[in-house]
C-alpha atoms as a PDB file:
ATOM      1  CA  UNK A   1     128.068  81.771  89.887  1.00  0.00           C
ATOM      2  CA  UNK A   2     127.632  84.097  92.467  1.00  0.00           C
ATOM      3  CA  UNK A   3     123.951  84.392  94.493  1.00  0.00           C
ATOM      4  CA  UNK A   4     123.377  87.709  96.522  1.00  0.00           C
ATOM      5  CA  UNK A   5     121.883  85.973  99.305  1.00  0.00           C
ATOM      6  CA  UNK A   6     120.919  89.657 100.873  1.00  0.00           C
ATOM      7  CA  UNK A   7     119.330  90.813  97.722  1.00  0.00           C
ATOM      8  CA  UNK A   8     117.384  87.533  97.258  1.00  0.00           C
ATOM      9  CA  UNK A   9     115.790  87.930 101.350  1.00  0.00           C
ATOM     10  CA  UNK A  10     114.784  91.191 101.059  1.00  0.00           C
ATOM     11  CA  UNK A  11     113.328  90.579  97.739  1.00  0.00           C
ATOM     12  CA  UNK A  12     111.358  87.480  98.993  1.00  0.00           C
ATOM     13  CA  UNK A  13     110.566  89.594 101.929  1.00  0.00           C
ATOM     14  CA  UNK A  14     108.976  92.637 100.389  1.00  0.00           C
ATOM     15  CA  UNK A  15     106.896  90.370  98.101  1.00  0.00           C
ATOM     16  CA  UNK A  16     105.693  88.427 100.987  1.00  0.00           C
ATOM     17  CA  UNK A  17     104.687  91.637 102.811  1.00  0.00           C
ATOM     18  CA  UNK A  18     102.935  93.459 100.170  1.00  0.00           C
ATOM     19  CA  UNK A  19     101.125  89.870  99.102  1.00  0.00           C
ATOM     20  CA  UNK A  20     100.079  89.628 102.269  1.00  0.00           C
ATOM     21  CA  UNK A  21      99.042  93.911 102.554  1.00  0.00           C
ATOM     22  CA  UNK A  22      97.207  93.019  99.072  1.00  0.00           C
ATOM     23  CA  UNK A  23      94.994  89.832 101.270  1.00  0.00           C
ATOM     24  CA  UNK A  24      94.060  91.812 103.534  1.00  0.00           C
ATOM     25  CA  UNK A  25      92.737  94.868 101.760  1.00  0.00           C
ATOM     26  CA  UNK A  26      90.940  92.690  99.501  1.00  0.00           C
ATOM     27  CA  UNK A  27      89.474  90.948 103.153  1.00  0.00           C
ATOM     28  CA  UNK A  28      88.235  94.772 103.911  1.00  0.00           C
ATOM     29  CA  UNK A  29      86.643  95.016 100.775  1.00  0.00           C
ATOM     30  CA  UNK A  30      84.726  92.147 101.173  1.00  0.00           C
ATOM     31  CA  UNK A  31      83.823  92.825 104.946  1.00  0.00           C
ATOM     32  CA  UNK A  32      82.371  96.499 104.010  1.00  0.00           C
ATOM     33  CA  UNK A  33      80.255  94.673 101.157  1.00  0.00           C
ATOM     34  CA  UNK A  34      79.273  92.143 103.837  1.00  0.00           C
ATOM     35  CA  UNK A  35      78.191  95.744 106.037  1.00  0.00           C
ATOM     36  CA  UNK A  36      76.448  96.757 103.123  1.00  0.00           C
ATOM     37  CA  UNK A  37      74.281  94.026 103.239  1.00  0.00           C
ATOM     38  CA  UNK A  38      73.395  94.228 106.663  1.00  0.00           C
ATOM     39  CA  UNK A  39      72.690  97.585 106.470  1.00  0.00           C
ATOM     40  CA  UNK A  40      70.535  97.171 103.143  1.00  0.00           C
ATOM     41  CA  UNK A  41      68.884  94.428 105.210  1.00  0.00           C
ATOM     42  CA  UNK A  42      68.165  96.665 108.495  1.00  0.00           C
ATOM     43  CA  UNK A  43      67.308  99.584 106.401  1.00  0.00           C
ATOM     44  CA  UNK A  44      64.480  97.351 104.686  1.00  0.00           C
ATOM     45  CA  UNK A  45      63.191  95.946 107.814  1.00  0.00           C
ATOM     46  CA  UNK A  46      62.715  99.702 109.185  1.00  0.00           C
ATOM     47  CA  UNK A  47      66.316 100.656 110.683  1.00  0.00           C
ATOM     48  CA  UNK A  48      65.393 103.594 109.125  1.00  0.00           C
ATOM     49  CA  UNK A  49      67.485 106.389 106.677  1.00  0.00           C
ATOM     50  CA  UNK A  50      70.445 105.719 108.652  1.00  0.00           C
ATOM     51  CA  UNK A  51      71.010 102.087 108.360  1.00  0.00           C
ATOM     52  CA  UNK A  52      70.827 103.087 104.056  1.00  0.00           C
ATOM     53  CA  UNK A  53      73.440 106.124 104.554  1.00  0.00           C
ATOM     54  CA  UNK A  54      75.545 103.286 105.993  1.00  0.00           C
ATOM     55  CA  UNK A  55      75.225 100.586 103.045  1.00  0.00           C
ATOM     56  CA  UNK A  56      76.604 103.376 100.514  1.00  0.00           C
ATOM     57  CA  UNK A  57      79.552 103.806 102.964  1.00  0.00           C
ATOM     58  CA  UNK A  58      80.462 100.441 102.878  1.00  0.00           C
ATOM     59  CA  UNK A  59      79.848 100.470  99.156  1.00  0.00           C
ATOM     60  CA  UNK A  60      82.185 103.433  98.735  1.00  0.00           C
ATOM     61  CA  UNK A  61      85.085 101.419 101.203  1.00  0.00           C
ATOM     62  CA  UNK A  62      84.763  98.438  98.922  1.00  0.00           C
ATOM     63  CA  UNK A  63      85.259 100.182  95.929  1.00  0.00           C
ATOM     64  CA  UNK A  64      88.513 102.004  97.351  1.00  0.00           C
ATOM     65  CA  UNK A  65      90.339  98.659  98.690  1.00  0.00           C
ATOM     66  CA  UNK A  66      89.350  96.594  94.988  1.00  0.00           C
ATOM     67  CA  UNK A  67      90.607  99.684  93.194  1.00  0.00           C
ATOM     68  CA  UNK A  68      93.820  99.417  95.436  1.00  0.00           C
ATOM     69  CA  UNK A  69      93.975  95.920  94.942  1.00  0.00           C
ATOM     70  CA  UNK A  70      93.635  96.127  91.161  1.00  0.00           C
ATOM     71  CA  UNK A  71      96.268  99.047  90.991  1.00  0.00           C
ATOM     72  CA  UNK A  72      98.878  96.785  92.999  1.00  0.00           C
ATOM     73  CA  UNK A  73      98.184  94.139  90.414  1.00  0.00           C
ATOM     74  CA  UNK A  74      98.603  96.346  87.288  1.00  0.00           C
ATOM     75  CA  UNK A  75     101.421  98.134  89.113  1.00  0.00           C
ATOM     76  CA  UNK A  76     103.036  94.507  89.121  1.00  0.00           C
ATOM     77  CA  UNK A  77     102.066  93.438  85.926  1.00  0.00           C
ATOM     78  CA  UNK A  78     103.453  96.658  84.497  1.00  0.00           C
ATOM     79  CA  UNK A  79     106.879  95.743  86.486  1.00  0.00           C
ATOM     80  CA  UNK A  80     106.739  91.984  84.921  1.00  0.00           C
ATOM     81  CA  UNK A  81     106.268  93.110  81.105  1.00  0.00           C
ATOM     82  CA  UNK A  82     107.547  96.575  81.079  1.00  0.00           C
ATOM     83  CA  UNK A  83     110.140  98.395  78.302  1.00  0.00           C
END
């Protein structure tokens, strides 16, 4: 038996990068819902329409890095169980 010791590095590799690209866009998610609350929270204690403009923001920024998230998992599970 022959291992392809090249092949096998850069595949570890490339999963360890885009597992670790995958952390931290989940970590963004969860720090803009983390702004949202703030800015629900100063918005309600008189920060005024601004603070609220800034909660839907955040909102919107969470949504985009869970949808990425999710569509790096499907793209993977697609790769595991495809044809």
């Amino acid at each position: 038996m022959h291992i392809k010791w090249n092949a096998l590095a850069q595949t570890a590799g490339f999963s360890f990068g885009i597992t670790v690209a995958v952390v931290c866009v989940f970590a963004l998610g969860i720090l803009a819902l983390s702004r949202r609350e703030s800015a629900l929270v100063a918005a309600r204690e008189g920060g005024g329409a601004g603070a609220a403009g800034g909660g839907w923001l955040a909102l919107a920024g969470a949504c985009v890095c869970f949808a990425l998230c999710g569509g790096a998992v499907l793209y993977g599970l697609s790769l595991i169980a495809g044809k």
